[in-house]
N, C-alpha and C. Protein backbone atom coordinates (compact mmCIF):
# COMPACT_ATOMS: atom_id res chain seq x y z
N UNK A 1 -4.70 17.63 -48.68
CA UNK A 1 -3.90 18.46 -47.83
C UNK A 1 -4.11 18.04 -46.37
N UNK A 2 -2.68 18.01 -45.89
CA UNK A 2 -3.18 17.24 -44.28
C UNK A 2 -3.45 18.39 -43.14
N UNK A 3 -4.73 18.04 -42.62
CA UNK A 3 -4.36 19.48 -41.22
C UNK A 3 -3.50 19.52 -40.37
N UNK A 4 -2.82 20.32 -40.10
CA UNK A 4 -1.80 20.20 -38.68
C UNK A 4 -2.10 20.68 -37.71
N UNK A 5 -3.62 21.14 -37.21
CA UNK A 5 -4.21 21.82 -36.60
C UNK A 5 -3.64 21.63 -35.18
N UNK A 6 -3.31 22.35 -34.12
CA UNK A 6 -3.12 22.17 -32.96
C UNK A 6 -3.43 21.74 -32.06
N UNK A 7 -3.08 20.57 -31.28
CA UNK A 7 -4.51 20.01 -30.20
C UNK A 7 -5.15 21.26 -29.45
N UNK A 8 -6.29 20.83 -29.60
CA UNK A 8 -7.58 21.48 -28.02
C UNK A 8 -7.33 20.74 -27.00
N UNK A 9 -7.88 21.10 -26.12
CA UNK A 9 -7.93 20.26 -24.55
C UNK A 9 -8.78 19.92 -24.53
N UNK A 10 -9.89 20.13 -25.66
CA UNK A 10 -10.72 18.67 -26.08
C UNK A 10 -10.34 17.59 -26.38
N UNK A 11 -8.78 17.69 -27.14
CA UNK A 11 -8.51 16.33 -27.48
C UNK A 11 -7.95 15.28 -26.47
N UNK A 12 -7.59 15.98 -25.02
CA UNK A 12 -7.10 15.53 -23.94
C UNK A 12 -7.71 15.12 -23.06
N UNK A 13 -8.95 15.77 -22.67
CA UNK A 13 -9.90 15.60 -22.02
C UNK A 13 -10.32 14.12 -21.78
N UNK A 14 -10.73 13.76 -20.71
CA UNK A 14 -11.26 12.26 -20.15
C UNK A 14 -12.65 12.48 -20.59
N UNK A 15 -13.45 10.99 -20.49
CA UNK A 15 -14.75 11.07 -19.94
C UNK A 15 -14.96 11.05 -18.57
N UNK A 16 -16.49 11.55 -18.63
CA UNK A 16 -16.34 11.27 -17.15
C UNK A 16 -16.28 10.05 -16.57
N UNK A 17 -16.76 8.69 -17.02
CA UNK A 17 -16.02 7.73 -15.90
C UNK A 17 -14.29 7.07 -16.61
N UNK A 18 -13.77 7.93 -17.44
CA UNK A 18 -12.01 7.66 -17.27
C UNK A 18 -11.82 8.99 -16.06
N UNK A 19 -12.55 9.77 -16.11
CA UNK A 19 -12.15 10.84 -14.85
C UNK A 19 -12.33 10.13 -13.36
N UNK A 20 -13.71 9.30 -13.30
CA UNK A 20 -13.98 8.88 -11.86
C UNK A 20 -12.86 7.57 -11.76
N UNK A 21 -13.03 7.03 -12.81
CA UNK A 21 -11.93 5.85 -12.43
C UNK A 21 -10.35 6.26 -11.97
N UNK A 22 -9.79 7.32 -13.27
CA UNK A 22 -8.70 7.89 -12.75
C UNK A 22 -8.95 8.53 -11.35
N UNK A 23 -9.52 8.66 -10.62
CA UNK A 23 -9.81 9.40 -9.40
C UNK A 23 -9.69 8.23 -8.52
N UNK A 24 -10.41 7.32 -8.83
CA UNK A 24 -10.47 6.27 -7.83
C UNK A 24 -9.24 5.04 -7.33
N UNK A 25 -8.33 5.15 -9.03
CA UNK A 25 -6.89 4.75 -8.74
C UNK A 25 -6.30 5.74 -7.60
N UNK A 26 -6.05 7.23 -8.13
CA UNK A 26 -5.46 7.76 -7.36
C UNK A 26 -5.70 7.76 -5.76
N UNK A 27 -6.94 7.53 -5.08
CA UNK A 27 -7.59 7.35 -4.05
C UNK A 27 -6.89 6.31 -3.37
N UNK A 28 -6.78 4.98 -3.83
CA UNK A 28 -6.38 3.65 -3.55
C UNK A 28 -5.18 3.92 -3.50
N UNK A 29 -4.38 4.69 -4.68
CA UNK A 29 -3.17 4.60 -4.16
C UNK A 29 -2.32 5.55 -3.35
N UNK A 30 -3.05 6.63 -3.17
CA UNK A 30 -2.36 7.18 -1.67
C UNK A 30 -2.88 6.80 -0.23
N UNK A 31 -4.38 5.80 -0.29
CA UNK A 31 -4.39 5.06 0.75
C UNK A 31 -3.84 3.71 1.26
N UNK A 32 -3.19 3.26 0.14
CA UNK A 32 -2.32 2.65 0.38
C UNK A 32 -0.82 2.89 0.61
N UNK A 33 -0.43 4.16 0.15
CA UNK A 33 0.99 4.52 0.53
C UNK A 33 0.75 4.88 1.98
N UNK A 34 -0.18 5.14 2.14
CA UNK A 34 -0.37 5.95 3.65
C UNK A 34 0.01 4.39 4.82
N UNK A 35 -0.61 3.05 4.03
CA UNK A 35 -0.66 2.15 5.22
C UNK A 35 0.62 1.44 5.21
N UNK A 36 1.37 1.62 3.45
CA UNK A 36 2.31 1.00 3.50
C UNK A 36 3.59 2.06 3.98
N UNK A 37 3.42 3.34 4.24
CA UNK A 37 4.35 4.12 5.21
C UNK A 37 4.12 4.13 6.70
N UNK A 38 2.77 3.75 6.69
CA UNK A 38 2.57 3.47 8.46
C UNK A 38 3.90 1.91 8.97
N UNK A 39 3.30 1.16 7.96
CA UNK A 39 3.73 -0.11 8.64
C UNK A 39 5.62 -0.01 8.30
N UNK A 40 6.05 1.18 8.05
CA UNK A 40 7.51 1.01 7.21
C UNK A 40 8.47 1.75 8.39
N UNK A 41 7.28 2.69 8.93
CA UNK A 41 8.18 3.39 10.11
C UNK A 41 7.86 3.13 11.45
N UNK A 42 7.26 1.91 11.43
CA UNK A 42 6.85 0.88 12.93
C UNK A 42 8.76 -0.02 12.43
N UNK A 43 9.00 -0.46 11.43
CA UNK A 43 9.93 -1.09 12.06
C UNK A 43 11.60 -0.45 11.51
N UNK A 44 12.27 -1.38 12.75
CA UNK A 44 13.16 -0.54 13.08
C UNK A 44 14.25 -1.06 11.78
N UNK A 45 14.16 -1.65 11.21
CA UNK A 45 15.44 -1.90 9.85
C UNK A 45 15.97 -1.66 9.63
N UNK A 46 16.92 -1.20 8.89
CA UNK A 46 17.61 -0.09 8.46
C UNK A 46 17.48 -0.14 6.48
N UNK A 47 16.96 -1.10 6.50
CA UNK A 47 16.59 -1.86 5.07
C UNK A 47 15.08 -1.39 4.51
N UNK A 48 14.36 -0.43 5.74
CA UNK A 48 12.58 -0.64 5.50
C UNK A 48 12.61 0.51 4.14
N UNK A 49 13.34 1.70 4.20
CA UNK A 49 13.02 2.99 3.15
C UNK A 49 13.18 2.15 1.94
N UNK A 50 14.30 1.75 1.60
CA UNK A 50 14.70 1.17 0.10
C UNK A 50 13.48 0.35 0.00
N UNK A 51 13.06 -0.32 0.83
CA UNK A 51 12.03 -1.53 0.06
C UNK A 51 10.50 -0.89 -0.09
N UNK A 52 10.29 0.54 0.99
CA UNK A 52 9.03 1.42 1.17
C UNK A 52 9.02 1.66 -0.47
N UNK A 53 9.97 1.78 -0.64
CA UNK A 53 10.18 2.82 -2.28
C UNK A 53 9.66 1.53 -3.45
N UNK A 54 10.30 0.61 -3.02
CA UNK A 54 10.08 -1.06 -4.37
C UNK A 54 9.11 -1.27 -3.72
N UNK A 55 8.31 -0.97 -3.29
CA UNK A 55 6.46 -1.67 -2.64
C UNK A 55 5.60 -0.67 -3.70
N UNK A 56 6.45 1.17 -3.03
CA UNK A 56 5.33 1.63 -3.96
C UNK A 56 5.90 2.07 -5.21
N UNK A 57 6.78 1.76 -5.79
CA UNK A 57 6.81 1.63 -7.70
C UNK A 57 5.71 0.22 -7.75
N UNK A 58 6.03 -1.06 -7.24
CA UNK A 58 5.17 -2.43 -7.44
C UNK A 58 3.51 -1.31 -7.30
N UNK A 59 3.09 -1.04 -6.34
CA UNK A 59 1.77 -0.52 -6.42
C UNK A 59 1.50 0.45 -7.24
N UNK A 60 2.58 1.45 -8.05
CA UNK A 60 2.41 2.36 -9.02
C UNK A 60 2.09 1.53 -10.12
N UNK A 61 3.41 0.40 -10.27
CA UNK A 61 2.98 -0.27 -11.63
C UNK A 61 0.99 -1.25 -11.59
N UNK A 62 0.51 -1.35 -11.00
CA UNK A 62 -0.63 -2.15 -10.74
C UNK A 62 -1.44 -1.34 -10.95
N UNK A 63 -1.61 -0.04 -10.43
CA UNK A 63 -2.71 1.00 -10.76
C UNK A 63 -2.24 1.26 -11.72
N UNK A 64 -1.25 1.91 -12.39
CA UNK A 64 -0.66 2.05 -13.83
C UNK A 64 -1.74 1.34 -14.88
N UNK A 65 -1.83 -0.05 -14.39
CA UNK A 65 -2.04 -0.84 -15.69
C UNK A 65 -3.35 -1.39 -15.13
N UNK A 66 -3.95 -1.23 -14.15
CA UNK A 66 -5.61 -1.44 -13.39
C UNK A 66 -6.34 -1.91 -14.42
N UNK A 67 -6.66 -1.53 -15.56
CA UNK A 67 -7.65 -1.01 -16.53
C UNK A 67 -7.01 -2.73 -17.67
N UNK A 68 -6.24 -2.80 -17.82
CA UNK A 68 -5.48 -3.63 -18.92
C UNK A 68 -5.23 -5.04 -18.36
N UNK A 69 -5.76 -5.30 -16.92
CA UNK A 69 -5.53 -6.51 -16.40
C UNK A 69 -5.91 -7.69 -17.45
N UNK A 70 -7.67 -7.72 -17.59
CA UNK A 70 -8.05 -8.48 -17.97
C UNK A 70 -7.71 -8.78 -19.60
N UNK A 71 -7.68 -7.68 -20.87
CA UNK A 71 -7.67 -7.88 -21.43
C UNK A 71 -7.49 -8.39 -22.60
N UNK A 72 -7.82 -8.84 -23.25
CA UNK A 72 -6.93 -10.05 -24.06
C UNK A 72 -6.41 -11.01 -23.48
N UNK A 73 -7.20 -11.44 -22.82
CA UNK A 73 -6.40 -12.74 -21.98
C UNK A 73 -6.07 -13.80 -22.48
N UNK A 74 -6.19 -14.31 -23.32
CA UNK A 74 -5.13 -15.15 -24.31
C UNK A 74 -4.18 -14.67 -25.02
N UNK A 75 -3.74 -13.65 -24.81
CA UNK A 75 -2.52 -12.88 -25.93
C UNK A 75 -1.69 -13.77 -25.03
N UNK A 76 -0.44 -13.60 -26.11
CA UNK A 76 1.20 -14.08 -25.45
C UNK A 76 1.36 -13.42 -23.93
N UNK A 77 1.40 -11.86 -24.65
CA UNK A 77 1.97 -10.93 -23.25
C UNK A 77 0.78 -11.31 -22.10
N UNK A 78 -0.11 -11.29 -22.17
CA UNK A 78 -1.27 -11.80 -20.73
C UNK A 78 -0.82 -13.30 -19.76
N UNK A 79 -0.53 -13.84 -21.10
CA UNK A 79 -0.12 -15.19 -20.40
C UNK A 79 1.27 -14.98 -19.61
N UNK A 80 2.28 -14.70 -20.65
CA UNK A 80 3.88 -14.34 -20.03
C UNK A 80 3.09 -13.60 -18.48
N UNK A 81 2.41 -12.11 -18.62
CA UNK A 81 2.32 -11.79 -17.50
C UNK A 81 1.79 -12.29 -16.15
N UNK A 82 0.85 -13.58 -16.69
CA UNK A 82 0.03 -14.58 -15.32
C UNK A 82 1.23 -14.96 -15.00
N UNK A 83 2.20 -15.36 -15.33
CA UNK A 83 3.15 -16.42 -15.16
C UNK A 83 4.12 -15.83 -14.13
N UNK A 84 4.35 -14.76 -14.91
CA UNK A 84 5.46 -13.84 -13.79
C UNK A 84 4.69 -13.61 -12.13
N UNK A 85 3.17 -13.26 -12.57
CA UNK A 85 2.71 -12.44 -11.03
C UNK A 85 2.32 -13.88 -10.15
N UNK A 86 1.49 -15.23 -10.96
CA UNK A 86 1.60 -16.37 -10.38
C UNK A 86 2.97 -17.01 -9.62
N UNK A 87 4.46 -16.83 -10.18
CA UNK A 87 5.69 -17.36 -9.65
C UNK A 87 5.49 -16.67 -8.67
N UNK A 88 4.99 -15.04 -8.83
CA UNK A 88 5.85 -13.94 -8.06
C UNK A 88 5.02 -14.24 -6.59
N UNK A 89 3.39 -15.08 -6.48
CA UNK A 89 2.79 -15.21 -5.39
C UNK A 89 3.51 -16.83 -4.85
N UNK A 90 3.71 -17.97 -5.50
CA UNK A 90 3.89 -19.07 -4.98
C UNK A 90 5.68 -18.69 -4.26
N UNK A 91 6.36 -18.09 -5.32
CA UNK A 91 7.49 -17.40 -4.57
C UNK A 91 7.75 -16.66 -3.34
N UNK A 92 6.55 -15.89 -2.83
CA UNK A 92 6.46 -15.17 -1.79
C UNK A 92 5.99 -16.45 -0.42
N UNK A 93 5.26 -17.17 -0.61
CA UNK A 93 4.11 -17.84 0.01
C UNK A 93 5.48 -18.89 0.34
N UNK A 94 6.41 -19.45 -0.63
CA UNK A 94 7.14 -20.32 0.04
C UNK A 94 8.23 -19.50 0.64
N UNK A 95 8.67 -18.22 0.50
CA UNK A 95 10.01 -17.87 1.40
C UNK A 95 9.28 -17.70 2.65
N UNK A 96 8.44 -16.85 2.73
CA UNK A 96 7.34 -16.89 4.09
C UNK A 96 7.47 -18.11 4.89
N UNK A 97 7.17 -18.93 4.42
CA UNK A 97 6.86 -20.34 4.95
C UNK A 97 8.36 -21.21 5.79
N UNK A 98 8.85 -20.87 4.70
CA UNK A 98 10.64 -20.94 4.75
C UNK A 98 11.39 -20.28 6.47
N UNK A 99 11.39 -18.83 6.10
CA UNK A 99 11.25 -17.94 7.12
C UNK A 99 10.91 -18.47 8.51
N UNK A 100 9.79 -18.44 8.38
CA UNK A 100 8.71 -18.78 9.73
C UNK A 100 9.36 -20.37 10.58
N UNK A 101 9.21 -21.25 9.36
CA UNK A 101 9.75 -22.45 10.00
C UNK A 101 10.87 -23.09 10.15
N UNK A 102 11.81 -22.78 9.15
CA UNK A 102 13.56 -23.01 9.32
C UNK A 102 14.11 -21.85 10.07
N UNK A 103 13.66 -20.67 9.92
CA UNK A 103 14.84 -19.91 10.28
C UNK A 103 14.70 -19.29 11.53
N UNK A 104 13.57 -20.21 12.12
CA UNK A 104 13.23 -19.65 13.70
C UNK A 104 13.72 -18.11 14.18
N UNK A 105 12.79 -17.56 13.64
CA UNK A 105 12.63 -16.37 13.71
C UNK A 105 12.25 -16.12 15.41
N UNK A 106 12.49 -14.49 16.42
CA UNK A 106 12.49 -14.84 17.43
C UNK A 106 11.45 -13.99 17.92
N UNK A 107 11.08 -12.81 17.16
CA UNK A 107 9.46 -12.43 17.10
C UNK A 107 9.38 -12.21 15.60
N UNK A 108 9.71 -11.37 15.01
CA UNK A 108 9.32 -10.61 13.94
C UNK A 108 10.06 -11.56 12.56
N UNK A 109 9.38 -11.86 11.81
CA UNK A 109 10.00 -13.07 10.63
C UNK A 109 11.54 -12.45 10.27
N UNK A 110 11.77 -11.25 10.32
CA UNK A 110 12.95 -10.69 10.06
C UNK A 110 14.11 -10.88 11.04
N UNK A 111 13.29 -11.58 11.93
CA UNK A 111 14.46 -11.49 13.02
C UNK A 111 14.39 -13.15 13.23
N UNK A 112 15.27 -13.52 11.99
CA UNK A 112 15.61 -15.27 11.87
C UNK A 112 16.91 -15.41 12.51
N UNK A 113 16.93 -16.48 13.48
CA UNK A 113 17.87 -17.08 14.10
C UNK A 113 19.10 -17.69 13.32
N UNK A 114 18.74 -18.61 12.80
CA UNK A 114 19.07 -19.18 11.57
C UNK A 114 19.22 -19.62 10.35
N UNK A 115 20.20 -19.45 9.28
CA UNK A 115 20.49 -19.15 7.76
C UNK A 115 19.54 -20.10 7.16
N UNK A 116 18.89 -19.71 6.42
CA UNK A 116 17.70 -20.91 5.93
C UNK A 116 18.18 -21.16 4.37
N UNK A 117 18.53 -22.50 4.33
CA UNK A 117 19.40 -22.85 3.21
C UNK A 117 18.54 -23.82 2.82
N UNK A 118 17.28 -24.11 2.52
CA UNK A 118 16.50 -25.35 1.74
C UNK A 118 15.42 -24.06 1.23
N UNK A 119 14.82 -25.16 0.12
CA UNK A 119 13.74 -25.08 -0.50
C UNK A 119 14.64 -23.76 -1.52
N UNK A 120 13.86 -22.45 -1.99
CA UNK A 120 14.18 -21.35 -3.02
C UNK A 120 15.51 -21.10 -2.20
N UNK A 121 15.64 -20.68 -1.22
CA UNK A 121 17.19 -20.64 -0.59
C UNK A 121 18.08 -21.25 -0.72
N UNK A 122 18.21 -22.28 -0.94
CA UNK A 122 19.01 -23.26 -1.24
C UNK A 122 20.11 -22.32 -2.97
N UNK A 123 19.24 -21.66 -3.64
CA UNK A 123 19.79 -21.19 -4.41
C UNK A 123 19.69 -19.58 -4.66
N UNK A 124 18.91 -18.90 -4.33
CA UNK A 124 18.68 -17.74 -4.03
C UNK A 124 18.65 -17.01 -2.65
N UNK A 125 19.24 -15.71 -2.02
CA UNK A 125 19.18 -15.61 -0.53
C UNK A 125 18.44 -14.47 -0.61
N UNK A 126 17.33 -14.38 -1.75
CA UNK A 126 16.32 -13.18 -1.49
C UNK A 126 14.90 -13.36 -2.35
N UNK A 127 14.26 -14.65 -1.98
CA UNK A 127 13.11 -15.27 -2.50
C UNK A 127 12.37 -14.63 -2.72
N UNK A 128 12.38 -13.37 -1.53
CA UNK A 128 10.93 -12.45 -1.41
C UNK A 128 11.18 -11.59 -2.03
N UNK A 129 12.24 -11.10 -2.19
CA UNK A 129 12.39 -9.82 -3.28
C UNK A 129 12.38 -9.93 -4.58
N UNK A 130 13.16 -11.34 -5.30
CA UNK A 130 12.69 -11.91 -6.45
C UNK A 130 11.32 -11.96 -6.58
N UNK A 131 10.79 -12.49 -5.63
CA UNK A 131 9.11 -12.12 -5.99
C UNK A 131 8.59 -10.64 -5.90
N UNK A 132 9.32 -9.82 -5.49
CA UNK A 132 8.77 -8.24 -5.96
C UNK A 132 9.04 -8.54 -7.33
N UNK A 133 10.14 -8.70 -7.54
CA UNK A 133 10.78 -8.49 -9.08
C UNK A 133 9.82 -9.30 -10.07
N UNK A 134 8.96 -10.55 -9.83
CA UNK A 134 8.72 -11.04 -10.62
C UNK A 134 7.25 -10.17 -11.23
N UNK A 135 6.67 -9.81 -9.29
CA UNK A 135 5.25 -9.25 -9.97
C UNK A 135 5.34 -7.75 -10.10
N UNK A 136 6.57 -6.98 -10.08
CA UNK A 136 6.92 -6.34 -11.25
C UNK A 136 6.48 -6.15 -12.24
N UNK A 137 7.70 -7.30 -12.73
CA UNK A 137 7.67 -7.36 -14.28
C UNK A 137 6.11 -7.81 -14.63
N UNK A 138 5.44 -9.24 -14.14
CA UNK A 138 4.20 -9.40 -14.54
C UNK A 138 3.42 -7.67 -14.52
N UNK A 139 3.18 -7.00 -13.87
CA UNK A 139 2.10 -6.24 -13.62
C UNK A 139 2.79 -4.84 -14.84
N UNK A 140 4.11 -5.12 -15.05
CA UNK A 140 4.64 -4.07 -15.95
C UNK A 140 3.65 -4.71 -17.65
N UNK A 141 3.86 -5.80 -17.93
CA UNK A 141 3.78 -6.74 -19.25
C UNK A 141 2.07 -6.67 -19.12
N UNK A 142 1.29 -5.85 -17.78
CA UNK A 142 -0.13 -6.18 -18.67
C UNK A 142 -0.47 -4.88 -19.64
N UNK A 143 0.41 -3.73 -19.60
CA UNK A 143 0.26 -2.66 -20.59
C UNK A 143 1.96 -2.21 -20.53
N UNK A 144 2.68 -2.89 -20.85
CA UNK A 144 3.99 -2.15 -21.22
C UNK A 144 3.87 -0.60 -21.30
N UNK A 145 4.86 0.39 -20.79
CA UNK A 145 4.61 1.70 -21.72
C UNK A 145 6.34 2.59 -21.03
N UNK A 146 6.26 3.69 -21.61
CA UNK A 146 7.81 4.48 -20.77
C UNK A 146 7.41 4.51 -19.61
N UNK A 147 6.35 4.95 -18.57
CA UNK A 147 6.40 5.67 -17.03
C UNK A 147 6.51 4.08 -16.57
N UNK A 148 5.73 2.99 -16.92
CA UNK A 148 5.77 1.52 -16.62
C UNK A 148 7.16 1.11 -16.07
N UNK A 149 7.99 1.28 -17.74
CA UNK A 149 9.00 0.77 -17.25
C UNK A 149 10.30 1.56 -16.55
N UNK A 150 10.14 2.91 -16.01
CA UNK A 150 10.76 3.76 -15.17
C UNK A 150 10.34 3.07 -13.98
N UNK A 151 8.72 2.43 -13.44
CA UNK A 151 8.61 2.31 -12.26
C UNK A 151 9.19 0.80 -12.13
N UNK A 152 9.08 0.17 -13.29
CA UNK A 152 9.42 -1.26 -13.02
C UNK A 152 11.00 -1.01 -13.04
N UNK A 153 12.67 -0.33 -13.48
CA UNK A 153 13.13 -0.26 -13.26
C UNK A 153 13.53 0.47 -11.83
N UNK A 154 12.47 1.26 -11.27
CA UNK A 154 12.88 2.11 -9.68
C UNK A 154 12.83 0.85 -8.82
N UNK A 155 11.86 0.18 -9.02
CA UNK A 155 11.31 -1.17 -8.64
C UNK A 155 12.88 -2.26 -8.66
N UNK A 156 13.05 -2.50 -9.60
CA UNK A 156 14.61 -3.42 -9.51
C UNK A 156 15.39 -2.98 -8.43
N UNK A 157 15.71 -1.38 -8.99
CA UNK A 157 16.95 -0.59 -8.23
C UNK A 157 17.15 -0.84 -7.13
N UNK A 158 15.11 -0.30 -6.46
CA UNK A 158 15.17 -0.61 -4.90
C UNK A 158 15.13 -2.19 -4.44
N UNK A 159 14.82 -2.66 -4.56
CA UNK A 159 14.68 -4.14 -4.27
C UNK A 159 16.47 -4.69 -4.35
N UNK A 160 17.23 -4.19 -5.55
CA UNK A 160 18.60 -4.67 -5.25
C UNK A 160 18.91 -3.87 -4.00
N UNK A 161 18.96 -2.93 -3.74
CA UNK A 161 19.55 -1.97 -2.89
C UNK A 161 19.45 -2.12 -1.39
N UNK A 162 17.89 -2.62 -1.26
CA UNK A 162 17.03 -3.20 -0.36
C UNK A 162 17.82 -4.47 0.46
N UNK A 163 18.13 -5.61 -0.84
CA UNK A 163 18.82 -7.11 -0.44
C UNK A 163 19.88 -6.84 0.00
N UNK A 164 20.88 -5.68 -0.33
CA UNK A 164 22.59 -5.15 -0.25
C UNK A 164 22.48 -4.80 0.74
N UNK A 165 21.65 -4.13 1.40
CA UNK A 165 21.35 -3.68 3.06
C UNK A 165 21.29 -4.81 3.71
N UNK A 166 19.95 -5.81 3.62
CA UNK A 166 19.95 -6.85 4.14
C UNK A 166 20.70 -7.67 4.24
N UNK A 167 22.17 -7.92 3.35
CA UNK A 167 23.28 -8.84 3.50
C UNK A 167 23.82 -8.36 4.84
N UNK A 168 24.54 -7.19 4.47
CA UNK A 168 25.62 -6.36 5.48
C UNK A 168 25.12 -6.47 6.54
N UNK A 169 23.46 -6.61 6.54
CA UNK A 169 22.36 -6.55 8.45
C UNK A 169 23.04 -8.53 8.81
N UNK A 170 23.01 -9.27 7.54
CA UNK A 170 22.79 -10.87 7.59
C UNK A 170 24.66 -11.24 8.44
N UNK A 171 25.45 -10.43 6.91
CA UNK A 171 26.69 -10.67 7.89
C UNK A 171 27.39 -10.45 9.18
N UNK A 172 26.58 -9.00 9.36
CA UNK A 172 26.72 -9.43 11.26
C UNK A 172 26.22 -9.99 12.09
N UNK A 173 24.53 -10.35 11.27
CA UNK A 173 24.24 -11.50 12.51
C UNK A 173 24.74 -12.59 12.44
N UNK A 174 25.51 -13.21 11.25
CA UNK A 174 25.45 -14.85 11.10
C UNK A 174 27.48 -14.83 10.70
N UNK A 175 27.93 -13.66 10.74
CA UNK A 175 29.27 -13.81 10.48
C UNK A 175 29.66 -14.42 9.15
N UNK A 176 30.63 -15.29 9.26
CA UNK A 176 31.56 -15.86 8.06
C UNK A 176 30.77 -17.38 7.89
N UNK A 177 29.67 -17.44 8.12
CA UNK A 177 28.78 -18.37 7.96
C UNK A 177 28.16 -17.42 6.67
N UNK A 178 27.43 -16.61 6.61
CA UNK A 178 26.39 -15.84 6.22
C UNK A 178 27.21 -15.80 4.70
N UNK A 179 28.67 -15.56 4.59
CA UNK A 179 29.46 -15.09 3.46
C UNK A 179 29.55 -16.22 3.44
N UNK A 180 29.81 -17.39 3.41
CA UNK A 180 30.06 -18.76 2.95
C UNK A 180 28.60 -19.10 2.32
N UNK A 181 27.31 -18.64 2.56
CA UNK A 181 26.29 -18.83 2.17
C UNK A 181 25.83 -18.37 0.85
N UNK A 182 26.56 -16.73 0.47
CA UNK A 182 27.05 -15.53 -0.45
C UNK A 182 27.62 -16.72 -1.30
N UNK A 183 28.71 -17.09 -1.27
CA UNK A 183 29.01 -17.99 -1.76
C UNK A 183 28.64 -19.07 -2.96
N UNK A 184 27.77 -19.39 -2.32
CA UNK A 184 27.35 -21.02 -2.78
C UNK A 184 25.82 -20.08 -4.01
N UNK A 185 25.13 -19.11 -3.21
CA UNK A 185 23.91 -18.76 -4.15
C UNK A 185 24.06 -17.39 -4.84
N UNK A 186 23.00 -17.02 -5.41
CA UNK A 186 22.69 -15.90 -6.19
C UNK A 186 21.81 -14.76 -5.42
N UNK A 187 21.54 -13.51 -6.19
CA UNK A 187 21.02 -12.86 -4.94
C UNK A 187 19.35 -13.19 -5.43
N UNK A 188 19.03 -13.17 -6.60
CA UNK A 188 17.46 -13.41 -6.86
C UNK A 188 17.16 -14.45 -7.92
N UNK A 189 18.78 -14.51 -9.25
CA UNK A 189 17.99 -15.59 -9.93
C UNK A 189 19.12 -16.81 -9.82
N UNK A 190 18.50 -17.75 -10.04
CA UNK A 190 19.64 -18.87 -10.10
C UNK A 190 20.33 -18.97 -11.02
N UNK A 191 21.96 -19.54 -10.12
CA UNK A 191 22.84 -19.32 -11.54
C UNK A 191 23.16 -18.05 -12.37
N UNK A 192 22.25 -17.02 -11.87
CA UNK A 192 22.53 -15.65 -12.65
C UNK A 192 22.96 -14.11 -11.79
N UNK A 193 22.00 -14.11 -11.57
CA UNK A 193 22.39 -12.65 -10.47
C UNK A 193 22.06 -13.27 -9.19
């Protein structure tokens, strides 16, 4: 005969260090929303809220899955996931680079002079946000689960929503240049979106 007994809130209950650890995610991550809302309403964008929001789903999904980084590190999904958060850093590190030195920026990297059409640009006109997207998905794939992939989809939403701002900011600085650029690339993957 099977019991159907009702859970206790014994059966819910943490230990105490899943309690201190859960404590210590939560810690990290409202001190980090705190620095990543400081630095969001220093600038003047009009693009900064949408991407405030895809920074912290990316930092929800990372504490989310804190605990599951390492493990099994030869499974499929561990590897798939190095792969995504590895693109998602060499991806960031070259639009940066990109930025800074083609697009003669005139203080602030956001404030590029000129359309930077080599290297990931050449085919994509949002390197850096594809790299949200990638370490995303990596940091979603080291424990898949439903709240995961709610944040890794809020995460897409904003990051598209984010780039759609940043065009409309791109086509008035750079005009019918900027849409001829629309043109030729994709917004994050090549050949695809």
């Amino acid at each position: 005969m099977t019991d159907y007994t009702r859970p206790t809130l014994q059966h819910y209950s943490l230990s105490k260090s899943d309690h201190k650890f859960t404590m210590i995610k939560f810690g990290i991550f409202i001190l980090l929303s705190i620095l990543l809302l400081a630095f969001t309403l220093n600038r003047p964008h009009p693009h900064r809220f949408p991407r405030f929001f895809a920074f912290e789903s990316l930092l929800g999904l990372v504490i989310l899955n804190a605990r599951s980084w390492f493990l099994n590190p030869f499974s499929l999904r561990q590897i798939v996931s190095w792969i995504f958060l590895l693109s998602s850093l060499v991806l960031a590190i070259h639009g940066f680079r990109l930025l800074r030195t083609a697009g003669s920026p005139t203080d602030d990297i956001e404030e590029t002079t000129q359309i930077v059409t080599i290297g990931a640009y050449r085919y994509i006109r949002h390197p850096l946000y594809c790299s949200l997207i990638l370490g995303g998905g990596g940091a979603f794939l080291k424990n898949p689960s439903f709240l995961g992939l709610i944040l890794f989809v809020t995460l897409s939403s904003f990051v598209y929503l984010t780039g759609k701002i940043e065009e409309g900011e791109n086509i008035i600085r750079f005009g019918e240049k900027y849409r001829d650029y629309m043109e030729k690339t994709r917004m994050f993957i090549p050949f695809l979106i």
